[in-house]
N, C-alpha and C. Protein backbone atom coordinates (compact mmCIF):
# COMPACT_ATOMS: atom_id res chain seq x y z
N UNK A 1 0.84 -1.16 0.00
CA UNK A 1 0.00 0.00 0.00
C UNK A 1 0.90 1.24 0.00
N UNK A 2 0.69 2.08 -0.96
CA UNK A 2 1.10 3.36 -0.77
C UNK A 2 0.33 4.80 -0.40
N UNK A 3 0.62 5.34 0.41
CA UNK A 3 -0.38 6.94 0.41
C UNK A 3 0.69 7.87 -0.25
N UNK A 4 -0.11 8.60 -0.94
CA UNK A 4 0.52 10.11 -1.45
C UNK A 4 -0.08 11.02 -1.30
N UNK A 5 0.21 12.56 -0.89
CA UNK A 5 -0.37 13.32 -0.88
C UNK A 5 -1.07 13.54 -2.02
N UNK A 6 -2.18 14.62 -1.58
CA UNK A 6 -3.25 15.49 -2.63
C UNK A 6 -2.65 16.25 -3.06
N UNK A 7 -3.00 17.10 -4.14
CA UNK A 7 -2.65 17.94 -5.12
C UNK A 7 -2.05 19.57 -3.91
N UNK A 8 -3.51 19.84 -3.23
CA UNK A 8 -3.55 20.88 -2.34
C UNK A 8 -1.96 20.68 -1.66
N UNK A 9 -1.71 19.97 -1.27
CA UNK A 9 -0.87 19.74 0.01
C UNK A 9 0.31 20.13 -1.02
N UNK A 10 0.78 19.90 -2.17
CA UNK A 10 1.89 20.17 -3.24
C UNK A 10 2.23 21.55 -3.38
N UNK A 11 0.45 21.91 -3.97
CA UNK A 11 0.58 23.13 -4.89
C UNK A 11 0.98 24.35 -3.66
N UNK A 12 0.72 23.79 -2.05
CA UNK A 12 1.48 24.92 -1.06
C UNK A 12 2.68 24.41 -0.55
N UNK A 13 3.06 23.25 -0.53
CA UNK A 13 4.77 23.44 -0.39
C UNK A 13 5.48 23.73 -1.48
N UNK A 14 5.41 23.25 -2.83
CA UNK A 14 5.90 23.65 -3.96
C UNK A 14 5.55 24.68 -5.02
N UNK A 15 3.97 24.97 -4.73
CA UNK A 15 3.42 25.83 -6.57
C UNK A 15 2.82 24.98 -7.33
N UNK A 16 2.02 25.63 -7.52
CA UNK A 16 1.42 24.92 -8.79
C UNK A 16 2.01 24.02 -10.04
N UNK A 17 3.14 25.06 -10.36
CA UNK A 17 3.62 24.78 -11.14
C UNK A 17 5.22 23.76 -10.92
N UNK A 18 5.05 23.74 -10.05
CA UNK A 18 6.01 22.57 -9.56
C UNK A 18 5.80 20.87 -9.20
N UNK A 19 4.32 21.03 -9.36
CA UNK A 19 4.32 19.48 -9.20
C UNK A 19 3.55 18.61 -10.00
N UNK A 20 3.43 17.38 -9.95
CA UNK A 20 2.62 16.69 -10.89
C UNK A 20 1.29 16.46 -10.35
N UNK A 21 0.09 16.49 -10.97
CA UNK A 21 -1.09 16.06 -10.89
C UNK A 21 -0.97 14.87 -10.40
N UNK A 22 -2.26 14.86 -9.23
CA UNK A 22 -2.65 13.62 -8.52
C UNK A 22 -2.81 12.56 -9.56
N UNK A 23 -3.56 12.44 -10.46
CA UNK A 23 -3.71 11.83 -11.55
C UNK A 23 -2.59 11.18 -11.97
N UNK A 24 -2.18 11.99 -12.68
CA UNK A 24 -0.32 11.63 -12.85
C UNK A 24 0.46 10.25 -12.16
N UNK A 25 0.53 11.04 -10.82
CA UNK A 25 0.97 10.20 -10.00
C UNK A 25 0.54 8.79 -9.66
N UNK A 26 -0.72 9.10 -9.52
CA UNK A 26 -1.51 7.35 -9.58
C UNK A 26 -0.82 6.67 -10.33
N UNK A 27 -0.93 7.39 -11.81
CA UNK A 27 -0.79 6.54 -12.97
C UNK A 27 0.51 6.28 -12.83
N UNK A 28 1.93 6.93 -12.21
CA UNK A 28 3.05 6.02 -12.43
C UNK A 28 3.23 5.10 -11.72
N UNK A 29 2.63 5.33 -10.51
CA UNK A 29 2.33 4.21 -9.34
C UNK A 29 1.93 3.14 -9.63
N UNK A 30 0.93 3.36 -10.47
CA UNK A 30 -0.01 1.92 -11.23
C UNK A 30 0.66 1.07 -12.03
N UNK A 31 1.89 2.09 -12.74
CA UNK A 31 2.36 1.76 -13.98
C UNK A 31 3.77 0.23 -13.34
N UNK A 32 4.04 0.66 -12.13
CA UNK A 32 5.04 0.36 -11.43
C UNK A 32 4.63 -1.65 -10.98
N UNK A 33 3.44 -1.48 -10.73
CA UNK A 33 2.37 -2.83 -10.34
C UNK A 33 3.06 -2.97 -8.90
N UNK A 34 3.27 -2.49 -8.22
CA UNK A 34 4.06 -2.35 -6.82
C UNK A 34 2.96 -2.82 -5.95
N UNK A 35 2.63 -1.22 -5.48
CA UNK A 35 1.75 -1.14 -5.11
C UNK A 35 0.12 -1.77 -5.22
N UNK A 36 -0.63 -2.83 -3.82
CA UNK A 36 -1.50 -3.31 -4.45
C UNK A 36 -2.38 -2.11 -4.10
N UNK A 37 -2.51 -1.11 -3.08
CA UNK A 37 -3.57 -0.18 -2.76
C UNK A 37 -2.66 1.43 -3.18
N UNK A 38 -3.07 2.14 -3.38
CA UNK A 38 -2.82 3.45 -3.83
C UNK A 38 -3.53 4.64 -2.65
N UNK A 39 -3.17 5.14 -1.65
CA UNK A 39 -4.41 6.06 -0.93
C UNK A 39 -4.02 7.45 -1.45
N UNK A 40 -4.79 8.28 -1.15
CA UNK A 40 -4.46 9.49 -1.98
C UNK A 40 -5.11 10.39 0.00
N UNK A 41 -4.02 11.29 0.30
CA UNK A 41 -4.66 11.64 1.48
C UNK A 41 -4.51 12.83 1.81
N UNK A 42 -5.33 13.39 2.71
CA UNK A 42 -5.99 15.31 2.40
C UNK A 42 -4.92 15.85 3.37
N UNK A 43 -4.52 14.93 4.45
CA UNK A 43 -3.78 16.34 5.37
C UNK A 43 -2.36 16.35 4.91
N UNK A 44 -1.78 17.38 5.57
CA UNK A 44 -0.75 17.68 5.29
C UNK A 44 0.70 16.92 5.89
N UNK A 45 0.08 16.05 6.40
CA UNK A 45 1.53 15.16 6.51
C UNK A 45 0.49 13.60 7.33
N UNK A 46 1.21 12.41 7.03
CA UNK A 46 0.59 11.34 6.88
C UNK A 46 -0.04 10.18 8.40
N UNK A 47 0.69 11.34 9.52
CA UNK A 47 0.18 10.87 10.83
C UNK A 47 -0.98 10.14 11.14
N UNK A 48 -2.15 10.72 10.50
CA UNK A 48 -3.94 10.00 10.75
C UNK A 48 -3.76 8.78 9.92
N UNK A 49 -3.68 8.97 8.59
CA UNK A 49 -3.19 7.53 7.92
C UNK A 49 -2.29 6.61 8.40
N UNK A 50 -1.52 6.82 9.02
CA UNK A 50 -0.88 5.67 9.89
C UNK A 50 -1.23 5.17 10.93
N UNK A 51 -1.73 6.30 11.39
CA UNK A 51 -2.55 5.41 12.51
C UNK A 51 -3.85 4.55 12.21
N UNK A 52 -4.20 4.47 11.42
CA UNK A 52 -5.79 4.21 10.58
C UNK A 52 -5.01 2.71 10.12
N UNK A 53 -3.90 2.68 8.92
CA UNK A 53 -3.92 1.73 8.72
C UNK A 53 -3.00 0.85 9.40
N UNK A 54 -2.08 1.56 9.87
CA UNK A 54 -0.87 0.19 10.81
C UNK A 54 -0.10 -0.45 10.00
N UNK A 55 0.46 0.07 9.21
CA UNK A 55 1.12 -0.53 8.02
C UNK A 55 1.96 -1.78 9.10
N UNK A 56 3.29 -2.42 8.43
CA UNK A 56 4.09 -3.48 8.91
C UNK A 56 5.13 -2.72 8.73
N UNK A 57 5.51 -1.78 8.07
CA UNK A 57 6.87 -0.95 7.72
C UNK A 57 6.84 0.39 7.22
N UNK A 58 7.28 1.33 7.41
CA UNK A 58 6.61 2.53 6.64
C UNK A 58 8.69 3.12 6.02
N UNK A 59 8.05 3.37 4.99
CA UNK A 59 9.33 3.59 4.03
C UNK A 59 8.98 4.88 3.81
N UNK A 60 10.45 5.83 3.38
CA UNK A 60 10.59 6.94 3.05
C UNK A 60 11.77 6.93 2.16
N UNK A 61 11.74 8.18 0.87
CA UNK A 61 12.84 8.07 0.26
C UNK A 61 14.49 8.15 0.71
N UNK A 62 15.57 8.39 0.22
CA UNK A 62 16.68 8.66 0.85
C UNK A 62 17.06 10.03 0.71
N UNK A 63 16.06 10.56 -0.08
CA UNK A 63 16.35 12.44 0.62
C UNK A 63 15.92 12.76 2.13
N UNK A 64 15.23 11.85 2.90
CA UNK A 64 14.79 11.95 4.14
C UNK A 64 15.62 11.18 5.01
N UNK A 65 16.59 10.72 4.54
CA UNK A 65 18.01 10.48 5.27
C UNK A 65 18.83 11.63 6.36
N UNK A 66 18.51 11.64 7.47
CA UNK A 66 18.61 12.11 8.85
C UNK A 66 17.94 13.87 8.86
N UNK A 67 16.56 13.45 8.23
CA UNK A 67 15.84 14.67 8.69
C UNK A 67 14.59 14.21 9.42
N UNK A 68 14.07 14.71 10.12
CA UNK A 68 13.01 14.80 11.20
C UNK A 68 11.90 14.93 10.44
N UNK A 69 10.79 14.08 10.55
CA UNK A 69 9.28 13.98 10.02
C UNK A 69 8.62 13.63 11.13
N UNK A 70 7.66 14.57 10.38
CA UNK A 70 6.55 14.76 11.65
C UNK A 70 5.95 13.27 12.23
N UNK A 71 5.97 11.77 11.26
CA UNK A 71 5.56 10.97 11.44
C UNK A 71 6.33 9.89 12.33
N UNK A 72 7.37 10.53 13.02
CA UNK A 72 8.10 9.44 13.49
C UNK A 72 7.46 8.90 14.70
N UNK A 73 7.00 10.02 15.87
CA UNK A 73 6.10 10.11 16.75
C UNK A 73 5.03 8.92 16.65
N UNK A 74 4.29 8.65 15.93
CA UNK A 74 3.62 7.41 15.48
C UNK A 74 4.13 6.23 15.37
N UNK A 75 5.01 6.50 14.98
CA UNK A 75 5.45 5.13 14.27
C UNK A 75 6.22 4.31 15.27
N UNK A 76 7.00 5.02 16.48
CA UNK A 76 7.30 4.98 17.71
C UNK A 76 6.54 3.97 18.54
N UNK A 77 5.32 5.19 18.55
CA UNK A 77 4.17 4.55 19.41
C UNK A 77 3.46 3.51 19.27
N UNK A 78 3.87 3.10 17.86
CA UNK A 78 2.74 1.88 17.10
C UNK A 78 4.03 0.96 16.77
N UNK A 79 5.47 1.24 17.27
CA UNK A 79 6.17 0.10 16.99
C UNK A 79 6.37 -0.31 15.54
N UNK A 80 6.48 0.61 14.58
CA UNK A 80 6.61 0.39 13.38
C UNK A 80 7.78 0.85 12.54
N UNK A 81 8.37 -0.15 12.24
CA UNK A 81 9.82 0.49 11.73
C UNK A 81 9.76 1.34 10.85
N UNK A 82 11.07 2.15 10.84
CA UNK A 82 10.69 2.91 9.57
C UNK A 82 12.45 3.26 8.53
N UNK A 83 12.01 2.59 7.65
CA UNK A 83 13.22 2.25 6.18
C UNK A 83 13.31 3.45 5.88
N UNK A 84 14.67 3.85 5.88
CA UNK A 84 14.84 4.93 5.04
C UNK A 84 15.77 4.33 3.41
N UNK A 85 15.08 4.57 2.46
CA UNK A 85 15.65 3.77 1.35
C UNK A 85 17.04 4.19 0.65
N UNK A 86 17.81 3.20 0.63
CA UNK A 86 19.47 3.31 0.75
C UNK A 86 19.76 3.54 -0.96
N UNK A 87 18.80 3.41 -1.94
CA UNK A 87 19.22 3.57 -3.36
C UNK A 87 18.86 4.78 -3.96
N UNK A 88 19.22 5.45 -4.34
CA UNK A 88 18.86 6.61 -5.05
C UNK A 88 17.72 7.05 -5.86
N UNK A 89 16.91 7.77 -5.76
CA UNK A 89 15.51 8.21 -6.52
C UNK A 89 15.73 8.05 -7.94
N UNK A 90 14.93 7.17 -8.89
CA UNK A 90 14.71 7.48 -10.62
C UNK A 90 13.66 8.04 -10.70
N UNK A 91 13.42 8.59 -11.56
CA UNK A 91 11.98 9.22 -11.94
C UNK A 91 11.03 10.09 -10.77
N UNK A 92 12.28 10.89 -10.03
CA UNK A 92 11.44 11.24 -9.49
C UNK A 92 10.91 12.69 -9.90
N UNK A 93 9.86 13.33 -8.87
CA UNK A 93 8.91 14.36 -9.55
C UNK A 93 9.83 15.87 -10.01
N UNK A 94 10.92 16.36 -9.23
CA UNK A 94 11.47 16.91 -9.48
C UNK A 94 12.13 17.09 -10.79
N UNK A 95 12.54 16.00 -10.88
CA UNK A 95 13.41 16.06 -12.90
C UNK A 95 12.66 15.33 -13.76
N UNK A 96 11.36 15.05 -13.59
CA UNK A 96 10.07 15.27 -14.35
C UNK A 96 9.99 16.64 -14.92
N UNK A 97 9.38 17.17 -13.90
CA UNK A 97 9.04 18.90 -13.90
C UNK A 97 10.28 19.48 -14.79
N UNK A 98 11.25 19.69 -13.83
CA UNK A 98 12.28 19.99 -14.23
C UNK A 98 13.43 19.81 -16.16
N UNK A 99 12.67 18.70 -16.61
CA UNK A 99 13.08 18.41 -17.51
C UNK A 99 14.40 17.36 -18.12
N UNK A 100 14.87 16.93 -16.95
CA UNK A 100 16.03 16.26 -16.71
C UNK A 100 14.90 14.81 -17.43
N UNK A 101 15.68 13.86 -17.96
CA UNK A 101 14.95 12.71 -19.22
C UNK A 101 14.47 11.95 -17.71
N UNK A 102 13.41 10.99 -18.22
CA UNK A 102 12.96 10.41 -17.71
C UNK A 102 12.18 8.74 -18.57
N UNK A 103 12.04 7.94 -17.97
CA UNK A 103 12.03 7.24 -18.24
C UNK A 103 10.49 6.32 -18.16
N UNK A 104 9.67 7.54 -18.05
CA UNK A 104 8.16 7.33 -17.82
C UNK A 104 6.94 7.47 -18.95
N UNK A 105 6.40 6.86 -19.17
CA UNK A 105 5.46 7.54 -20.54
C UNK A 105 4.02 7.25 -19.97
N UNK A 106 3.52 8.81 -19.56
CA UNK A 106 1.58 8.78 -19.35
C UNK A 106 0.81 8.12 -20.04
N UNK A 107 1.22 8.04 -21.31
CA UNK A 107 0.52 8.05 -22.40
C UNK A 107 0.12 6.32 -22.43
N UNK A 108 0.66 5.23 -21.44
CA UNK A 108 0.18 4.09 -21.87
C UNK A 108 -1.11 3.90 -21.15
């Protein structure tokens, strides 16, 4: 299962014009077959959803390699480890936007 933020929650840390459509995102998620659930979630950082679902592991990319999230507090309390992922980001939203090549096509 993955959650990602809503559009709202983007277009005020980044701009409008800085991020990809919720839509979008599903679709590379989907494209990936990873993920069997997809949540899409309204607040601004993922605390209520974790507590709701209780994942078994909660993962974060490796740009969040020794910075402080608001979700650790939870994850503490609910005994849930939390991976910080040791390989480097492809495709991610930044050099999408940005224009740097990518290796994704909407269009299937």
């Amino acid at each position: 299962m993955v959650g990602i933020n809503n559009n709202i929650y983007l277009y005020c840390k980044y701009g409008k014009n800085y991020t990809i459509d919720i839509q979008h995102r599903i679709k590379m998620l989907s494209l990936t077959k990873i993920p069997k659930d997809i949540i899409v979630f309204d607040e601004f950082n993922p605390v209520n959803l974790i507590d709701k679902i209780r994942p078994d592991i909660y993962i974060k990319g490796n740009d969040y390699k020794g910075v402080k999230i608001p979700e650790e507090n939870i994850l503490k309390e609910l005994n849930i480890p939390l991976v910080i992922q040791e390989t480097p980001k492809i495709n991610s939203s930044s050099r999408i936007i940005f224009g740097q090549e990518s290796t994704i096509n909407f269009n299937k």
